[in-house]
N, C-alpha and C. Protein backbone atom coordinates (compact mmCIF):
# COMPACT_ATOMS: atom_id res chain seq x y z
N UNK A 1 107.12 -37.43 40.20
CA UNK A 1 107.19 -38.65 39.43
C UNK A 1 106.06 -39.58 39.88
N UNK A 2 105.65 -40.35 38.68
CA UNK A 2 104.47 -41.31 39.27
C UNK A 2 104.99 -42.41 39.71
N UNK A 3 104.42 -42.84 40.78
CA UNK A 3 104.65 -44.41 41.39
C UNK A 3 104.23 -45.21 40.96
N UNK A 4 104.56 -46.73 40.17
CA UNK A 4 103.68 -47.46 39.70
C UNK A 4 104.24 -48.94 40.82
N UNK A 5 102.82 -49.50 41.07
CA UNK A 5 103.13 -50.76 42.17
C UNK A 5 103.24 -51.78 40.88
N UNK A 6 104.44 -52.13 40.86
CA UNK A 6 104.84 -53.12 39.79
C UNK A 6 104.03 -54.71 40.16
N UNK A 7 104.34 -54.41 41.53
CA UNK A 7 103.41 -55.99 42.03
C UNK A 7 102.22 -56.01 41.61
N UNK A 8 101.26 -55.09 41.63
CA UNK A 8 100.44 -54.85 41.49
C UNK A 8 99.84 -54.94 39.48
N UNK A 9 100.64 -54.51 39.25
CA UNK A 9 100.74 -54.46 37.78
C UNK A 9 101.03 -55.88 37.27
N UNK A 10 102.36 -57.02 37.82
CA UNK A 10 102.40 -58.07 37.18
C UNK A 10 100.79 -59.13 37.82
N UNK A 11 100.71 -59.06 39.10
CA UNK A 11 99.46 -59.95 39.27
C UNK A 11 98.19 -59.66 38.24
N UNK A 12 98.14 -58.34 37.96
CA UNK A 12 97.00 -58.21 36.99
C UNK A 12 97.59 -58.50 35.61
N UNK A 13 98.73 -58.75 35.15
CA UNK A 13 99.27 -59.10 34.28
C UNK A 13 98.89 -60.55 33.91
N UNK A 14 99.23 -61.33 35.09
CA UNK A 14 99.48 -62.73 34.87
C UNK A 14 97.20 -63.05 34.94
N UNK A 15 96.68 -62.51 35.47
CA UNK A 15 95.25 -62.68 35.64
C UNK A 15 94.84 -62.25 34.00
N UNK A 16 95.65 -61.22 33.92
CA UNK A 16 95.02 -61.18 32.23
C UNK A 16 95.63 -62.12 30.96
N UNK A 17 96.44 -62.43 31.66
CA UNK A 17 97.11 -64.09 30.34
C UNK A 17 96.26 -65.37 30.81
N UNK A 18 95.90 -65.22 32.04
CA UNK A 18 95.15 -66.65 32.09
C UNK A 18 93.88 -66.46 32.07
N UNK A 19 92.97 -65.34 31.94
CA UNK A 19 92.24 -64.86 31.18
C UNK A 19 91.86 -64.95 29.97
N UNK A 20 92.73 -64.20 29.19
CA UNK A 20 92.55 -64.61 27.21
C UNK A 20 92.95 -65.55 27.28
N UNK A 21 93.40 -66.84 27.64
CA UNK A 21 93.96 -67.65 27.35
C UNK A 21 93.02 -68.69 27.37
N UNK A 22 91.59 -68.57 28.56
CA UNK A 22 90.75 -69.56 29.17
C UNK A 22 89.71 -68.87 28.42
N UNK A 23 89.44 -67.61 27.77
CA UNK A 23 88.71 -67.00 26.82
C UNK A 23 88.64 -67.26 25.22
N UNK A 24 89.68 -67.63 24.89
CA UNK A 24 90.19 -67.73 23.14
C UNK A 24 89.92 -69.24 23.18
N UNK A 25 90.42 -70.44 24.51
CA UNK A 25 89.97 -71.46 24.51
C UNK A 25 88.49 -72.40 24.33
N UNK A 26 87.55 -70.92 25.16
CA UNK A 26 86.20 -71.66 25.31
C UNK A 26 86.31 -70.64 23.78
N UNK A 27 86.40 -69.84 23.20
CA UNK A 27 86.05 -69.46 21.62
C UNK A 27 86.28 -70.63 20.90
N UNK A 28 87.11 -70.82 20.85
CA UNK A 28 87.60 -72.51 20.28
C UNK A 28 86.94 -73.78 20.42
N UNK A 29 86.66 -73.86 21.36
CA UNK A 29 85.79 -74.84 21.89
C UNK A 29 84.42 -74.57 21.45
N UNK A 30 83.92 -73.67 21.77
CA UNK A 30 82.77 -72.86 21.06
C UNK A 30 82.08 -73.32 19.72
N UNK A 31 83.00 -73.24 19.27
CA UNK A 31 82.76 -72.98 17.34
C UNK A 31 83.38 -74.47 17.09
N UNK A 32 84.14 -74.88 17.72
CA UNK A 32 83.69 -76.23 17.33
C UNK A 32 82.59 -77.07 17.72
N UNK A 33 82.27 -77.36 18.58
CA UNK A 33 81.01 -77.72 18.99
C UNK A 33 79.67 -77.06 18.54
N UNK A 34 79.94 -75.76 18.04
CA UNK A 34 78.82 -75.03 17.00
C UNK A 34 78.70 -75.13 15.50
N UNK A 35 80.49 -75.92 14.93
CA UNK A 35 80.60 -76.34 13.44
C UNK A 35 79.55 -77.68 13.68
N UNK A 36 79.61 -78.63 14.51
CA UNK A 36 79.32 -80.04 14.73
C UNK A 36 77.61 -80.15 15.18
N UNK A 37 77.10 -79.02 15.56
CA UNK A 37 75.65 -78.96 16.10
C UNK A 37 74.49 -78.38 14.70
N UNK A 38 73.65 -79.36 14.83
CA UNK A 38 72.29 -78.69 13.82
C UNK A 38 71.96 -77.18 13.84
N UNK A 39 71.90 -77.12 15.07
CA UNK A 39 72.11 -75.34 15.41
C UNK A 39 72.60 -74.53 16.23
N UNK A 40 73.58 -74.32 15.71
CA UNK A 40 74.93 -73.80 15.99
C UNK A 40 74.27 -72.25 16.90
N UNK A 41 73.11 -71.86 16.35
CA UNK A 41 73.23 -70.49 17.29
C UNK A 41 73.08 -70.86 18.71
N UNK A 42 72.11 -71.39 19.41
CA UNK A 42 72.24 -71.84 21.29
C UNK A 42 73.67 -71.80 21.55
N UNK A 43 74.36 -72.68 20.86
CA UNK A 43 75.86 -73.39 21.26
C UNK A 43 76.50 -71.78 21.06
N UNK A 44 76.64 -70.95 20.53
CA UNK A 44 76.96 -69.85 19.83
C UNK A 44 76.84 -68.75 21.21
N UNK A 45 75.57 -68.52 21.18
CA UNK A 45 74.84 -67.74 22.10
C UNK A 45 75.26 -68.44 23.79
N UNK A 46 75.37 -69.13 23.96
CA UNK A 46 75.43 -69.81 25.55
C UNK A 46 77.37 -69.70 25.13
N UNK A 47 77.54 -70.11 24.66
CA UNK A 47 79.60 -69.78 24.76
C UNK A 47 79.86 -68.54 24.72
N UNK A 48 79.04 -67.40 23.62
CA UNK A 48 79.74 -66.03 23.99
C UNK A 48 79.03 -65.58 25.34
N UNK A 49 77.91 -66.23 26.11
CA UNK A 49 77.34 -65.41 27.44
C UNK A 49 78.12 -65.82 28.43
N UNK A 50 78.68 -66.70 28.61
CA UNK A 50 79.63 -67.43 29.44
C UNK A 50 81.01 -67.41 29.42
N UNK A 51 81.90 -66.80 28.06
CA UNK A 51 82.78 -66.28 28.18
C UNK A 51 82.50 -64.66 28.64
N UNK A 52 81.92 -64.29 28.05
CA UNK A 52 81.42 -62.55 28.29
C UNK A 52 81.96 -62.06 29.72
N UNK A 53 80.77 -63.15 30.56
CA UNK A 53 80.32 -63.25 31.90
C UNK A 53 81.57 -63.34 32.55
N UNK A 54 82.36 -64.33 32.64
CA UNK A 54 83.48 -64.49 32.94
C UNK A 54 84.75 -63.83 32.82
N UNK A 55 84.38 -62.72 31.60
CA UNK A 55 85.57 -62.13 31.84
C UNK A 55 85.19 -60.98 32.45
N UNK A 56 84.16 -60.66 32.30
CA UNK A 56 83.86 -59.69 32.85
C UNK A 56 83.75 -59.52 34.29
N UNK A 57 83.24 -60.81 34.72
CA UNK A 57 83.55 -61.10 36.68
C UNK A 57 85.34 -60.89 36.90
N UNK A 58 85.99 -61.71 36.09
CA UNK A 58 87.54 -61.54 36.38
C UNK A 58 88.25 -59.73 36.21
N UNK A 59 87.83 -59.28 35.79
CA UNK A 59 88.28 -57.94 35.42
C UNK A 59 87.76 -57.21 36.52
N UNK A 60 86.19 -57.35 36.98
CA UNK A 60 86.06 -57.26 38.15
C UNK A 60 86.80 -57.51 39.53
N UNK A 61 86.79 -58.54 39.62
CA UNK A 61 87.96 -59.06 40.91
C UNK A 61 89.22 -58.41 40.59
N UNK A 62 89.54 -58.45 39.62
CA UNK A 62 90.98 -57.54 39.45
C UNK A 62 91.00 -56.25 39.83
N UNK A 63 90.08 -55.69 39.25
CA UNK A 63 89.89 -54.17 39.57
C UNK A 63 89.98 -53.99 40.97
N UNK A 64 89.42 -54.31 41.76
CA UNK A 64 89.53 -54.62 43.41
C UNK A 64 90.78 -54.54 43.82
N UNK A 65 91.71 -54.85 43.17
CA UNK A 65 93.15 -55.10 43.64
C UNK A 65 94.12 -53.58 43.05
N UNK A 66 93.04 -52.46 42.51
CA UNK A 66 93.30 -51.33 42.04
C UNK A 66 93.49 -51.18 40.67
N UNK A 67 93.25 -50.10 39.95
CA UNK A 67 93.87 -49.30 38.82
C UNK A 67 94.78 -50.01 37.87
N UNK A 68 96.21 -50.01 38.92
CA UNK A 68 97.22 -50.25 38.16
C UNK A 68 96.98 -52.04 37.44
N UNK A 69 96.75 -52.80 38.66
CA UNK A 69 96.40 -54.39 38.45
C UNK A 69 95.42 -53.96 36.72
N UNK A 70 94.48 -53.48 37.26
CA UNK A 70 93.08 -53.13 35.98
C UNK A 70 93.95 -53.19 34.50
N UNK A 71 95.11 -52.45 34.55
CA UNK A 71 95.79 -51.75 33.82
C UNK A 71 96.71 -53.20 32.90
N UNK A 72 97.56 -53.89 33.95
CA UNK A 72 98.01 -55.08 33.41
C UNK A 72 97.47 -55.94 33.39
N UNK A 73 95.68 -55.96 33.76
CA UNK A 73 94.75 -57.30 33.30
C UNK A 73 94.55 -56.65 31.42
N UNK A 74 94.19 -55.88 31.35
CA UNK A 74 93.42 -55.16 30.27
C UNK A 74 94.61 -55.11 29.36
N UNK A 75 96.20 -54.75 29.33
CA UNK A 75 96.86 -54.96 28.67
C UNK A 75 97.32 -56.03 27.96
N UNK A 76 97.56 -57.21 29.07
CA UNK A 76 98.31 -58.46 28.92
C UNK A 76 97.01 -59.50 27.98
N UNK A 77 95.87 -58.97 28.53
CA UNK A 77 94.61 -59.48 27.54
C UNK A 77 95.12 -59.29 26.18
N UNK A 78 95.22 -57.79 25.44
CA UNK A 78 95.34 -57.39 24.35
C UNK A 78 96.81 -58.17 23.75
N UNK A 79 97.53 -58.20 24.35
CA UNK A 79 98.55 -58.98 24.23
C UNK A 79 98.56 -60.30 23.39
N UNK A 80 97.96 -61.07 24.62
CA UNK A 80 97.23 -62.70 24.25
C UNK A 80 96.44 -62.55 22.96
N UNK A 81 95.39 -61.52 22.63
CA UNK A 81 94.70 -61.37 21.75
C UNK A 81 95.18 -61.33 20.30
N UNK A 82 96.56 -60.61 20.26
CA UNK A 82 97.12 -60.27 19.39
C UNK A 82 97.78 -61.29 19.10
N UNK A 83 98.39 -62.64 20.17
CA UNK A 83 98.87 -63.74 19.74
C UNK A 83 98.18 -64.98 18.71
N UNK A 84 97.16 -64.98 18.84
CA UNK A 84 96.05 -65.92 19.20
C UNK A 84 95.22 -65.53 17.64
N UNK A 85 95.07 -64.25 17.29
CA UNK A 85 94.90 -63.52 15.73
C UNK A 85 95.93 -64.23 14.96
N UNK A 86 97.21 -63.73 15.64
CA UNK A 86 98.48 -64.22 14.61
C UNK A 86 98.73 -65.79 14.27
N UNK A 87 98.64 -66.26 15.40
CA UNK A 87 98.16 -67.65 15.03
C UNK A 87 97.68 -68.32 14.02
N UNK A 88 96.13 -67.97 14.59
CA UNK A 88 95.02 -67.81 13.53
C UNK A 88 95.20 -67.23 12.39
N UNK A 89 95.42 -66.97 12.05
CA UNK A 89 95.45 -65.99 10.47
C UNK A 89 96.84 -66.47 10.14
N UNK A 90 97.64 -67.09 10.70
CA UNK A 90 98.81 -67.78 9.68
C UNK A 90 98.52 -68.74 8.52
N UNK A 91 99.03 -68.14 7.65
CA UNK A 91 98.98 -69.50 6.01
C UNK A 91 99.21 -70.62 6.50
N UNK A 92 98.03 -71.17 5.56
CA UNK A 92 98.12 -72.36 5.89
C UNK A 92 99.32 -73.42 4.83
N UNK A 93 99.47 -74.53 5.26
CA UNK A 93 100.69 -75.36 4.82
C UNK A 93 100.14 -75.95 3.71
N UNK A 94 101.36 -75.48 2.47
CA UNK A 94 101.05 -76.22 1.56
C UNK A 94 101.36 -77.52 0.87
N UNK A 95 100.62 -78.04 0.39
CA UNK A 95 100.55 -80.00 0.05
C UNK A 95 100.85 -79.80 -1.00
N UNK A 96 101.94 -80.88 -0.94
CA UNK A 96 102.15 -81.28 -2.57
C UNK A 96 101.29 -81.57 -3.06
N UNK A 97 101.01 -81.46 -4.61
CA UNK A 97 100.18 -82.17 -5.50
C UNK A 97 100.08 -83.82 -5.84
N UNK A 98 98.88 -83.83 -5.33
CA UNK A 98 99.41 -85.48 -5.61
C UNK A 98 98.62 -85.94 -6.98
N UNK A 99 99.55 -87.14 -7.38
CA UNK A 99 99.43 -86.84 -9.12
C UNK A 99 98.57 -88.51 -9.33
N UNK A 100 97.27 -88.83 -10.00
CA UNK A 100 96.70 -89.98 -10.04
C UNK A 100 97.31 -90.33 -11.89
């Protein structure tokens, strides 16, 4: 039977929710400050190199802590990801008609 270090698995768990979470934020942050700028590509280009970077250092440090951690950073990401879509992509609310 395989052993799985559950400790090991929730710390990379909880590193990968505060992860997408500080990731989908600077996306957000991102594109607004790139709707509001003359040229949106720098603002564009410098937010995805700096989220990139960052997650990619964190997945790093995780990995360090083994496999399994790797395993519930990389999951609990997809997770968040899938929240954060659903979100996003919910209909939007509809307004009454207002009548002049």
């Amino acid at each position: 039977m395989i052993e799985l270090d559950w400790l090991m698995l929730g710390w990379g768990a909880l590193a990968g929710a505060l992860s997408g979470a500080l990731f989908f934020a600077g996306l957000a942050w991102g594109m607004r400050l790139a709707l509001r700028a003359g040229q949106p590509t720098g603002v564009l280009l410098i937010s995805g190199g700096l989220r990139i970077a960052a997650l990619l250092g964190a997945g790093w440090l995780v990995l360090g802590l083994g496999t399994t951690a790797l395993a519930g950073f990389v999951l609990t990401f997809l997770v968040v990801r899938t929240g954060v879509l659903a979100f996003a992509r919910r209909p939007a609310t509809k307004e009454a008609a207002t009548w002049n």
